[in-house]
PDB file of N, CA and C in Angstrom:
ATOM      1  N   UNK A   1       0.844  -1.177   0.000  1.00  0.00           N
ATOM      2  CA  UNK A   1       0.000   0.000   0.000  1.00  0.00           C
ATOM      3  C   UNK A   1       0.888   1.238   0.000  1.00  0.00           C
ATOM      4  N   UNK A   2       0.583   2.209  -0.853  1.00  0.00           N
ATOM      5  CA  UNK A   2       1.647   3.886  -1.268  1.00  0.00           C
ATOM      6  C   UNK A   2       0.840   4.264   0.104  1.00  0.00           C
ATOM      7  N   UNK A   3       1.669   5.098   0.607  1.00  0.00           N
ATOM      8  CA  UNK A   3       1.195   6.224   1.514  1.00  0.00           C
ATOM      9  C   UNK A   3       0.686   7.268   0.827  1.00  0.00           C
ATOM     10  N   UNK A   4      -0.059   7.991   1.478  1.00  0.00           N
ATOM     11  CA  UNK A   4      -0.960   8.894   0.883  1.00  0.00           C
ATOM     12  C   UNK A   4       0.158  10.349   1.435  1.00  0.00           C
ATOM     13  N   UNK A   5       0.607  11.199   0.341  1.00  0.00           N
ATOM     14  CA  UNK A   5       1.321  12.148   0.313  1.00  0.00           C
ATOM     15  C   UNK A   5       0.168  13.348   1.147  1.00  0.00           C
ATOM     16  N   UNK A   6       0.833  14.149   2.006  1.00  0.00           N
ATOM     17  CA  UNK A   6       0.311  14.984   3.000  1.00  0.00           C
ATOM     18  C   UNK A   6       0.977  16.098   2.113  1.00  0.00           C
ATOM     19  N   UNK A   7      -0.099  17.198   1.828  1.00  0.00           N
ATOM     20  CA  UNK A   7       0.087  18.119   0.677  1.00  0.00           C
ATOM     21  C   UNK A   7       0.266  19.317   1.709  1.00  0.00           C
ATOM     22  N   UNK A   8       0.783  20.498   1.858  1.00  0.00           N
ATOM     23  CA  UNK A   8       0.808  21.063   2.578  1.00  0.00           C
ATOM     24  C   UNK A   8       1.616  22.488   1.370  1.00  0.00           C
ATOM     25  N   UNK A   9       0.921  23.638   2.113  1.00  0.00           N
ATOM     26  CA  UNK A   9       0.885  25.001   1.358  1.00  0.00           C
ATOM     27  C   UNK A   9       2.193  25.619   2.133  1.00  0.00           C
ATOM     28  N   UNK A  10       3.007  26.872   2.497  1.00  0.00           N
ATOM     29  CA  UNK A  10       3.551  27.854   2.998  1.00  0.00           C
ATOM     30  C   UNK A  10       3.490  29.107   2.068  1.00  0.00           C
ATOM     31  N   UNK A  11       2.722  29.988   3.209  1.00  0.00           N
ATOM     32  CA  UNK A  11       3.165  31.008   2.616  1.00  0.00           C
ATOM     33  C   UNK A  11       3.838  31.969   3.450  1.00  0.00           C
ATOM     34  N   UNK A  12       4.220  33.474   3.106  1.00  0.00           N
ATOM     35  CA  UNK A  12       5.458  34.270   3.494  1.00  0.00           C
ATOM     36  C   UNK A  12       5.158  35.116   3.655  1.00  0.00           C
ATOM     37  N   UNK A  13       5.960  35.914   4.861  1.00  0.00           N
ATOM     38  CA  UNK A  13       5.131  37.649   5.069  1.00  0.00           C
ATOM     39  C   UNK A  13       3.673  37.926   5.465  1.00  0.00           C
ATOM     40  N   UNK A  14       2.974  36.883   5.707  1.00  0.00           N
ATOM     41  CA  UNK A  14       1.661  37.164   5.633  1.00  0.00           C
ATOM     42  C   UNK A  14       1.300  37.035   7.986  1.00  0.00           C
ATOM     43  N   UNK A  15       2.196  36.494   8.023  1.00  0.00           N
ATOM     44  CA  UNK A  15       1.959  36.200   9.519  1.00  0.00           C
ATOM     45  C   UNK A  15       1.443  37.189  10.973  1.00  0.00           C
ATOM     46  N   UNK A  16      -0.041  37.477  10.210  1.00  0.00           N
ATOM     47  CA  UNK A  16      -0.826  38.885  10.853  1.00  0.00           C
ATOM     48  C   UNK A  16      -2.221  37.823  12.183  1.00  0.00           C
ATOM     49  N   UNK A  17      -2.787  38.754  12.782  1.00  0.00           N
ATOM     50  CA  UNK A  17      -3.868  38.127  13.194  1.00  0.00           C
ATOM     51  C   UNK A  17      -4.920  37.616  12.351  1.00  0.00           C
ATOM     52  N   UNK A  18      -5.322  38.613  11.246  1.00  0.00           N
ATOM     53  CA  UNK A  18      -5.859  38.563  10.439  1.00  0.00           C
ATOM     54  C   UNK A  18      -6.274  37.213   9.960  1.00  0.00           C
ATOM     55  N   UNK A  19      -4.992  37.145   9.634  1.00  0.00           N
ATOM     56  CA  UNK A  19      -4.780  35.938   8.407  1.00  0.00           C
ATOM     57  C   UNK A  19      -4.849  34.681   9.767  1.00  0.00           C
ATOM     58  N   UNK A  20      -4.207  34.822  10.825  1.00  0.00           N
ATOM     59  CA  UNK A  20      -4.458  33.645  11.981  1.00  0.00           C
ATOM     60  C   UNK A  20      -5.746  32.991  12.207  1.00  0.00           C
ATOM     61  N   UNK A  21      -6.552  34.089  12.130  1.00  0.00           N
ATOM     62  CA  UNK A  21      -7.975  34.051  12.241  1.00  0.00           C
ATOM     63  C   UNK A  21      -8.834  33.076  11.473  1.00  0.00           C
ATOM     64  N   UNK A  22      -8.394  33.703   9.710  1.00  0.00           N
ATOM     65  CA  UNK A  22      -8.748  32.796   9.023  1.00  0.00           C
ATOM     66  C   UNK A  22      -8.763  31.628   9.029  1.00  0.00           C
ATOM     67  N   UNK A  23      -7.224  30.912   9.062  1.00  0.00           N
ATOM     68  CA  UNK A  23      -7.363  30.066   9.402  1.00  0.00           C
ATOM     69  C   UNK A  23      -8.064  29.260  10.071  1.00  0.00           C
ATOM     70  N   UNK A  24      -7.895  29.402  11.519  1.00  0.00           N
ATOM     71  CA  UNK A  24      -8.549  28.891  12.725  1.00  0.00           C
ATOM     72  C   UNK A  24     -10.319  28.876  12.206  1.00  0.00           C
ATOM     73  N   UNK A  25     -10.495  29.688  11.181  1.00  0.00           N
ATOM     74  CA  UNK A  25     -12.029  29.672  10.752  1.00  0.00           C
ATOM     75  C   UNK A  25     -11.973  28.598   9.648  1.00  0.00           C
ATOM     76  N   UNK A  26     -11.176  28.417   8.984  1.00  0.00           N
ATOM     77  CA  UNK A  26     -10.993  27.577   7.535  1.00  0.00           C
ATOM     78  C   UNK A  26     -10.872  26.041   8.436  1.00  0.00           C
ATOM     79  N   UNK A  27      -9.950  26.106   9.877  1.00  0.00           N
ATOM     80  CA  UNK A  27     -10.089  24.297  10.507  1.00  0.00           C
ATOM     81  C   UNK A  27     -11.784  24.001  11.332  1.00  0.00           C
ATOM     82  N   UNK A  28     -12.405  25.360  11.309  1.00  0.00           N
ATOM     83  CA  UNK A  28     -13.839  24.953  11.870  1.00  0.00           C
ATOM     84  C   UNK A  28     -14.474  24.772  10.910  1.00  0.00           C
ATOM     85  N   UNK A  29     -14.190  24.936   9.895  1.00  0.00           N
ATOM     86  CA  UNK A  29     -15.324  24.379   8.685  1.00  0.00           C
ATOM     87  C   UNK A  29     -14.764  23.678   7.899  1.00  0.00           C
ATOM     88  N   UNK A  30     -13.358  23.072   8.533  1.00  0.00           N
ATOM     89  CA  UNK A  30     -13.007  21.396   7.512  1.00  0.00           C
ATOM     90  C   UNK A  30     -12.228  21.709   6.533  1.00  0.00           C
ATOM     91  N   UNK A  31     -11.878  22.715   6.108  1.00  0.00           N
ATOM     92  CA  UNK A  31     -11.138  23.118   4.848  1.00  0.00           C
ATOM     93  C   UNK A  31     -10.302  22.484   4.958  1.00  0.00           C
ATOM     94  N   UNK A  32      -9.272  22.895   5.783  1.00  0.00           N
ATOM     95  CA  UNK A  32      -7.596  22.694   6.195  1.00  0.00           C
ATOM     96  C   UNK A  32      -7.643  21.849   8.088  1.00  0.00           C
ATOM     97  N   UNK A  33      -6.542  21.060   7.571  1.00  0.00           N
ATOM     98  CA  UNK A  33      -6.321  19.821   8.967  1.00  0.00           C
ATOM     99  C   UNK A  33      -5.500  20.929   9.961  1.00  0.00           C
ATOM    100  N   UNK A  34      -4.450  21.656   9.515  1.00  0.00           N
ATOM    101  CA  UNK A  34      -3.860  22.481  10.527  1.00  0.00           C
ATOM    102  C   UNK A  34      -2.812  23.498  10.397  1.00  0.00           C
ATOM    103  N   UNK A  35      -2.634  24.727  11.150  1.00  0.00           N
ATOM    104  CA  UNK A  35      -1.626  24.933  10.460  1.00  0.00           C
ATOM    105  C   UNK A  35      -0.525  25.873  11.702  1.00  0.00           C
ATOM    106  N   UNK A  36       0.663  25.907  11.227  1.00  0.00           N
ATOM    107  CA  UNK A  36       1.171  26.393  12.273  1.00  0.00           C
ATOM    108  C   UNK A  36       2.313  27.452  11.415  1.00  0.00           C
ATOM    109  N   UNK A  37       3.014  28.253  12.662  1.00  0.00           N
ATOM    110  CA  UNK A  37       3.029  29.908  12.661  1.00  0.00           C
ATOM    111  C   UNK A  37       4.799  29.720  12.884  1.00  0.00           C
ATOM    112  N   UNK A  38       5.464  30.125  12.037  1.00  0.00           N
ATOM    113  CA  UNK A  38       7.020  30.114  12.235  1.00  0.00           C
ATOM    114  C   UNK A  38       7.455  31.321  12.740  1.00  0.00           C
ATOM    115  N   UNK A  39       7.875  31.436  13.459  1.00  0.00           N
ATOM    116  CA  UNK A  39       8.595  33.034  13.453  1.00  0.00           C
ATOM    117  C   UNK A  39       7.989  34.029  13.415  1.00  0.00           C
ATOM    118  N   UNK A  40       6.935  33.871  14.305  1.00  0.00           N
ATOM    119  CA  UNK A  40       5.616  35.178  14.130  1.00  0.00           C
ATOM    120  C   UNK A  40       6.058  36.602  14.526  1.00  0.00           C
ATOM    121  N   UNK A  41       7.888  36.242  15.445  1.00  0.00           N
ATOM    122  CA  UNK A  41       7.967  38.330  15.593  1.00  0.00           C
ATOM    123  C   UNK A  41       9.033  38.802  14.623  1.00  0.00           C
ATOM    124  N   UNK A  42       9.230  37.904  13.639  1.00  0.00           N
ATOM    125  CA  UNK A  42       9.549  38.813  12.395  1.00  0.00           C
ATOM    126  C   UNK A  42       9.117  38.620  11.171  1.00  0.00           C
ATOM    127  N   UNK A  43       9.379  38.436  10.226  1.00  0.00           N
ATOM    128  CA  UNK A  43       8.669  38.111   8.609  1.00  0.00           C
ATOM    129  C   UNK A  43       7.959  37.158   9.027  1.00  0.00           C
ATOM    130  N   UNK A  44       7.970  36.190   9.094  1.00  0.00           N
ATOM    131  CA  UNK A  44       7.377  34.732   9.509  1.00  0.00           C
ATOM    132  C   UNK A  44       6.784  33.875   8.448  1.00  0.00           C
ATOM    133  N   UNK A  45       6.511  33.017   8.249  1.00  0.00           N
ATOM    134  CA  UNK A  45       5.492  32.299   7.506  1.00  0.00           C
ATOM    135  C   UNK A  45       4.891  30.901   8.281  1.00  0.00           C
ATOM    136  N   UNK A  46       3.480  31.079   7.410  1.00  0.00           N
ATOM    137  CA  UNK A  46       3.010  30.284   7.997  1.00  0.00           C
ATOM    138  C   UNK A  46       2.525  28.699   6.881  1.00  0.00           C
ATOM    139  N   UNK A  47       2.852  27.384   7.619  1.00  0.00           N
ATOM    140  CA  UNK A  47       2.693  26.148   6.606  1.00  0.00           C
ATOM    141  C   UNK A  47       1.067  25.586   6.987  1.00  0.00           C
ATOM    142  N   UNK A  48       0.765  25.254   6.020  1.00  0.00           N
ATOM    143  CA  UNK A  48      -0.481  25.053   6.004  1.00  0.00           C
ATOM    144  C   UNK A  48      -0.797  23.817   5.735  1.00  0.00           C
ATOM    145  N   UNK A  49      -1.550  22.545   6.614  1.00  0.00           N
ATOM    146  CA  UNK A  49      -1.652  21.313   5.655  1.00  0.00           C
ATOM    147  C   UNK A  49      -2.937  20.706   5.648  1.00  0.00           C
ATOM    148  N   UNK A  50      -3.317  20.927   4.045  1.00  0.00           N
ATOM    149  CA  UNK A  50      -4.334  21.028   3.510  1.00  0.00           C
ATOM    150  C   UNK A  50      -4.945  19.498   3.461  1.00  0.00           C
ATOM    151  N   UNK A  51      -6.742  19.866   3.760  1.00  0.00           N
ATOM    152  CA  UNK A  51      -7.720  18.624   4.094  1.00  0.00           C
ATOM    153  C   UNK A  51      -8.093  18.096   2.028  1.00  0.00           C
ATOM    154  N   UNK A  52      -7.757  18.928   1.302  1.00  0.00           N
ATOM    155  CA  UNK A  52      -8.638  18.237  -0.100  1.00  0.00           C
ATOM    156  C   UNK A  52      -9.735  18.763  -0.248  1.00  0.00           C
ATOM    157  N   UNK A  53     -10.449  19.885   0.560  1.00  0.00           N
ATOM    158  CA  UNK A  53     -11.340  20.457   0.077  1.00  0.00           C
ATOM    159  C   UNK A  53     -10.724  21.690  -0.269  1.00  0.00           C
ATOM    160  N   UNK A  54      -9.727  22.568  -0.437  1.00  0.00           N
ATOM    161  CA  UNK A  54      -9.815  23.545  -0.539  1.00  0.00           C
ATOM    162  C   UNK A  54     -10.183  23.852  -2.165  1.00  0.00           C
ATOM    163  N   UNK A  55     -10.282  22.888  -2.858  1.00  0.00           N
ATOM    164  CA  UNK A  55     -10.185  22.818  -4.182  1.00  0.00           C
ATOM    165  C   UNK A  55     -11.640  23.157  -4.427  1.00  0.00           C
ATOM    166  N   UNK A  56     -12.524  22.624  -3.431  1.00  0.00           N
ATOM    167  CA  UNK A  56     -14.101  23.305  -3.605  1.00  0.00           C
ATOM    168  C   UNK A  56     -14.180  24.248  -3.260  1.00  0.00           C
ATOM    169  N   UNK A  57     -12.898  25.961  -3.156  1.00  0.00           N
ATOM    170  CA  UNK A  57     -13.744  26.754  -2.902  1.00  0.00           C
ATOM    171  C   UNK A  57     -13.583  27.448  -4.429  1.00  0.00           C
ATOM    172  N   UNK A  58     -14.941  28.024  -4.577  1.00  0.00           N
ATOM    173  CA  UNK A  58     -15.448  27.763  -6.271  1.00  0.00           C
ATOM    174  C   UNK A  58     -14.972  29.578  -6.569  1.00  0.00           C
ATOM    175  N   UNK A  59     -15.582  30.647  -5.788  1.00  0.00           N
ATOM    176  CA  UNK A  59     -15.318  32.064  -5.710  1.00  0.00           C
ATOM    177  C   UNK A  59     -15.127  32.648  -4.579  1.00  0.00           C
ATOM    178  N   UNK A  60     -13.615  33.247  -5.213  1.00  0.00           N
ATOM    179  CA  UNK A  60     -12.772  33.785  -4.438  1.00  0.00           C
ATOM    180  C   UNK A  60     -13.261  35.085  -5.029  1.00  0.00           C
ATOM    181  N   UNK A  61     -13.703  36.215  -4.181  1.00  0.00           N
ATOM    182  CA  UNK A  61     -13.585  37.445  -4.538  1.00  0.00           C
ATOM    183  C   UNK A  61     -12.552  38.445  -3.923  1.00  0.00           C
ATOM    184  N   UNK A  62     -12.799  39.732  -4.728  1.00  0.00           N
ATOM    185  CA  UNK A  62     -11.311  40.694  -3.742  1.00  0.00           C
ATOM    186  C   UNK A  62     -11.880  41.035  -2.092  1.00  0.00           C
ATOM    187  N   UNK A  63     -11.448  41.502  -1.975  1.00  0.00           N
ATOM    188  CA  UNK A  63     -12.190  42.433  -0.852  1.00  0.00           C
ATOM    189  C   UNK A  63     -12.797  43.528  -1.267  1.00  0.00           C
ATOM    190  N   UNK A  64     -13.978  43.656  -0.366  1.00  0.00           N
ATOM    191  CA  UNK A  64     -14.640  44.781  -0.777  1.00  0.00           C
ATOM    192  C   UNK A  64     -15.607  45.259   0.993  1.00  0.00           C
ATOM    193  N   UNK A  65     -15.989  46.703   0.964  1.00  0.00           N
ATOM    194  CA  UNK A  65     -16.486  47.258   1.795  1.00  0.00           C
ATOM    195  C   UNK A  65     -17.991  46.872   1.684  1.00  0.00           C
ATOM    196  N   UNK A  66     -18.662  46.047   3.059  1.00  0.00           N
ATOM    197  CA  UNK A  66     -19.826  45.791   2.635  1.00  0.00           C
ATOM    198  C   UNK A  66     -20.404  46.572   4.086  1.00  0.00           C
ATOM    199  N   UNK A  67     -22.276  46.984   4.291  1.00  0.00           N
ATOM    200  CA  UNK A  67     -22.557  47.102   5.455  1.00  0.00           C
ATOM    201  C   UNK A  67     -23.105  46.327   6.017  1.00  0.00           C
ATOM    202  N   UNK A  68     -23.319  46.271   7.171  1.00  0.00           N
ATOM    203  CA  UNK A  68     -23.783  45.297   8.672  1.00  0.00           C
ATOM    204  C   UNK A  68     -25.527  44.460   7.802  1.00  0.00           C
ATOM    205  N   UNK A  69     -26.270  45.837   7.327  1.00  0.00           N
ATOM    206  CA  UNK A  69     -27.378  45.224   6.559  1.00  0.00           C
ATOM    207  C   UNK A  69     -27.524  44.934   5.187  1.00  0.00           C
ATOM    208  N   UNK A  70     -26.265  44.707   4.356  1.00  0.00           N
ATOM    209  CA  UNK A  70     -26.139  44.157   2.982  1.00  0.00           C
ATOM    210  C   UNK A  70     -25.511  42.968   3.001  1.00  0.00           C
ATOM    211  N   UNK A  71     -24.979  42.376   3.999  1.00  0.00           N
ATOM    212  CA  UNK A  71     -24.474  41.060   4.492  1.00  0.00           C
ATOM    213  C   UNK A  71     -25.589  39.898   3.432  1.00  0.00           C
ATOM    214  N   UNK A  72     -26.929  40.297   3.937  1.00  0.00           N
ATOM    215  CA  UNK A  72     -27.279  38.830   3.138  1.00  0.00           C
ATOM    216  C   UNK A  72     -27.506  39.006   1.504  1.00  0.00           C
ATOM    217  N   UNK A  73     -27.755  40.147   1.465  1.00  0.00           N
ATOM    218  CA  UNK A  73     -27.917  40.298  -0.258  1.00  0.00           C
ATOM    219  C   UNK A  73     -26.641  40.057  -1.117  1.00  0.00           C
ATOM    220  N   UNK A  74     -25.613  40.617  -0.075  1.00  0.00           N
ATOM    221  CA  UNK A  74     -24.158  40.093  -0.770  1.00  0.00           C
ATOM    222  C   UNK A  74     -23.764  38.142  -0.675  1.00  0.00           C
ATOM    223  N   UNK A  75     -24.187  37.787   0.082  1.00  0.00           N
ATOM    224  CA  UNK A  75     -24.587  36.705   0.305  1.00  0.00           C
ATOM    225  C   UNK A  75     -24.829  35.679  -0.739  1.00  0.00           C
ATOM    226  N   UNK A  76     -26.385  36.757  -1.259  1.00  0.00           N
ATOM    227  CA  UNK A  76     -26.703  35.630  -2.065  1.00  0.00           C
ATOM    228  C   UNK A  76     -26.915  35.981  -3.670  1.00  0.00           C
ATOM    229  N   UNK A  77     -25.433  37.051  -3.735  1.00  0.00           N
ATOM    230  CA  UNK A  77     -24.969  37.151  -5.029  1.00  0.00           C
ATOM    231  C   UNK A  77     -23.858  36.510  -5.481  1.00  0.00           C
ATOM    232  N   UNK A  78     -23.481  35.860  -3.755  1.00  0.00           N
ATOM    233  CA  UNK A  78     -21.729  35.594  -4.371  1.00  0.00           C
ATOM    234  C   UNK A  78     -21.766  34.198  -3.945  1.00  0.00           C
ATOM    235  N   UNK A  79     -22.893  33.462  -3.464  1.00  0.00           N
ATOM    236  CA  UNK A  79     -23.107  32.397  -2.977  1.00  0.00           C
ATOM    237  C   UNK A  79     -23.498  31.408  -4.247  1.00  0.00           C
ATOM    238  N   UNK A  80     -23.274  30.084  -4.088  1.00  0.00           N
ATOM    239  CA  UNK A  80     -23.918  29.574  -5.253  1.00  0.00           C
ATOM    240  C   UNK A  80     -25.369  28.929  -5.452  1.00  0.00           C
ATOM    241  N   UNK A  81     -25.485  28.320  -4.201  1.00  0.00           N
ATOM    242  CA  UNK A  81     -26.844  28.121  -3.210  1.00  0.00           C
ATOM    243  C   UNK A  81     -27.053  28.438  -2.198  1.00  0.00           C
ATOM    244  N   UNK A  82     -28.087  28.089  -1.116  1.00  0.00           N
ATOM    245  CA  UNK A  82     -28.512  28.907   0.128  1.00  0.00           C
ATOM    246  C   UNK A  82     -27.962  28.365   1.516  1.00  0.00           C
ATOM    247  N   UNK A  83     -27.428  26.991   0.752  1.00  0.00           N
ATOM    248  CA  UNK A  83     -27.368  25.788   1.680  1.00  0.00           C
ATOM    249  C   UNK A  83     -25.513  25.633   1.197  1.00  0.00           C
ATOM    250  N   UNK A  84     -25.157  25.993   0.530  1.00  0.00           N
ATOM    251  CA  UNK A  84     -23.393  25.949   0.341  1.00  0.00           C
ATOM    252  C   UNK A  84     -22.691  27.062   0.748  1.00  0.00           C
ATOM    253  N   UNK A  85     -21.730  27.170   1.258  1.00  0.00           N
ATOM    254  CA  UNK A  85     -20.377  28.093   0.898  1.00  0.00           C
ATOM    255  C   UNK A  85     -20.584  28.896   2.380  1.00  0.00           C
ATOM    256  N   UNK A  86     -19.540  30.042   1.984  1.00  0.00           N
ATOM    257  CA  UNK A  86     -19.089  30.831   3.367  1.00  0.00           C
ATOM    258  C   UNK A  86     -19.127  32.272   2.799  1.00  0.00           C
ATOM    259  N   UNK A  87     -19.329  33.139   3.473  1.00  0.00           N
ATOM    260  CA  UNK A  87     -18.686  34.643   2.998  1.00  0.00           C
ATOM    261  C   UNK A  87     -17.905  34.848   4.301  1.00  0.00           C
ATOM    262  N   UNK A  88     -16.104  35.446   3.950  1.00  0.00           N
ATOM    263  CA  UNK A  88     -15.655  35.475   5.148  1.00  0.00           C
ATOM    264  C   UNK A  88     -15.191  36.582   5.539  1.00  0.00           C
ATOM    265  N   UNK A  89     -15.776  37.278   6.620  1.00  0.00           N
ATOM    266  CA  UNK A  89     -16.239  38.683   6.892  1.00  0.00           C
ATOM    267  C   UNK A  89     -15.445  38.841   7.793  1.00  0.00           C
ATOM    268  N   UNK A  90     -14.770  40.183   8.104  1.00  0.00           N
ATOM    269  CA  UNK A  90     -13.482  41.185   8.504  1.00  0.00           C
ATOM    270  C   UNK A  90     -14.246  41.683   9.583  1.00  0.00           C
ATOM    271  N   UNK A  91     -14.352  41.854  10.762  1.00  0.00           N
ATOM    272  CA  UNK A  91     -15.380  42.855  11.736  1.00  0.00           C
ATOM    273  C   UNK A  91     -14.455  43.345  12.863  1.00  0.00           C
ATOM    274  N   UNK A  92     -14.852  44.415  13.891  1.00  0.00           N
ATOM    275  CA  UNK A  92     -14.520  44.353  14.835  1.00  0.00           C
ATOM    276  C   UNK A  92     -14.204  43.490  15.828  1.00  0.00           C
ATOM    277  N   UNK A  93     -14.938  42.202  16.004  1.00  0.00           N
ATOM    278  CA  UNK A  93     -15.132  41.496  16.685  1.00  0.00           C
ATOM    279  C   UNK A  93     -14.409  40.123  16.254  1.00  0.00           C
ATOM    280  N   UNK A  94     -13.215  40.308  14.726  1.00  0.00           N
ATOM    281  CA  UNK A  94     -12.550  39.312  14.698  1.00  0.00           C
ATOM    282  C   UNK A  94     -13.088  38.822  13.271  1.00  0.00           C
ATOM    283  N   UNK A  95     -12.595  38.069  12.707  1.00  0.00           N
ATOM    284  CA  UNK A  95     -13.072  37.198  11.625  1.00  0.00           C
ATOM    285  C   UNK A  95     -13.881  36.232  10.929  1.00  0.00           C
ATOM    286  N   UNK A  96     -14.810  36.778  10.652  1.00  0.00           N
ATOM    287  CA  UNK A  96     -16.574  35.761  11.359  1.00  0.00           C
ATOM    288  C   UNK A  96     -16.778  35.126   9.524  1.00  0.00           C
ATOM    289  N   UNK A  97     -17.820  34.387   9.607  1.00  0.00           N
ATOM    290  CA  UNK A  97     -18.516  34.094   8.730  1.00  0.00           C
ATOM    291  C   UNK A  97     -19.678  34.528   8.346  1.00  0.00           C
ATOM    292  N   UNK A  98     -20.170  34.954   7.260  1.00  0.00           N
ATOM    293  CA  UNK A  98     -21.914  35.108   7.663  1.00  0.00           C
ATOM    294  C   UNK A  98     -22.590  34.494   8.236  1.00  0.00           C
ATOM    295  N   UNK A  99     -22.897  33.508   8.668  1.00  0.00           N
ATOM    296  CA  UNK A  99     -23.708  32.973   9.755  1.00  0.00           C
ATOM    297  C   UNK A  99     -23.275  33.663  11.232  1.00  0.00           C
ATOM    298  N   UNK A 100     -22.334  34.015  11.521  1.00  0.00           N
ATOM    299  CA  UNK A 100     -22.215  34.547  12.900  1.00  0.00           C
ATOM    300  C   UNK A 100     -22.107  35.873  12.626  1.00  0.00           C
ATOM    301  N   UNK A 101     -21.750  36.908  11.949  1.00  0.00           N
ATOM    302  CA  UNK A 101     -22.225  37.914  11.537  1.00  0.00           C
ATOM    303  C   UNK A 101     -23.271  38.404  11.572  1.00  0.00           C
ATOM    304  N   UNK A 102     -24.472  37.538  10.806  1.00  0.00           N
ATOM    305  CA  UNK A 102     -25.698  38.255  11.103  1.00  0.00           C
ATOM    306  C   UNK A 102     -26.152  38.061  12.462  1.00  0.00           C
TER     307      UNK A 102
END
């Protein structure tokens, strides 16, 4: 039996809360198995090792400025059904999803 190759991402410079956040939001919804933080008090990067879904995420958009009450209409322009996907929202309160957002 081949062992099954453990695929794993790094990327560079990016080692913010921000982006920590994400993560930690991307292992609550199964995306990614785990990931950990090199050298977070200078450049740093962080390695990422990926579950096989990330390949289902279908639209990636840029960022854009949305408000507190256009959340669901943006929702369900950028969504593909009502019952799939994530929008992953920037707030005061940390890095949410639409479901905890609204």
């Amino acid at each position: 039996m081949i062992p099954r190759v453990v695929a794993t991402a790094t990327f560079k410079s990016i080692a913010s809360s921000c982006v920590f956040e994400f993560f930690v939001n991307c292992i609550l919804k199964g995306y990614i198995k785990n990931f950990e933080v090199h050298d977070p008090h200078r450049v740093g990067r962080i390695t990422v090792d990926l579950q096989g879904r990330v390949n289902d995420c279908r639209a990636l958009t840029y960022r854009q400025d949305i408000k507190a009450k256009d959340i669901k209409k943006y929702k369900t322009l950028k969504l593909p059904t009502r019952q799939w996907g994530y929008v992953v929202i920037s707030t005061p309160d940390g890095v949410l999803d639409h479901e905890k957002a609204i």
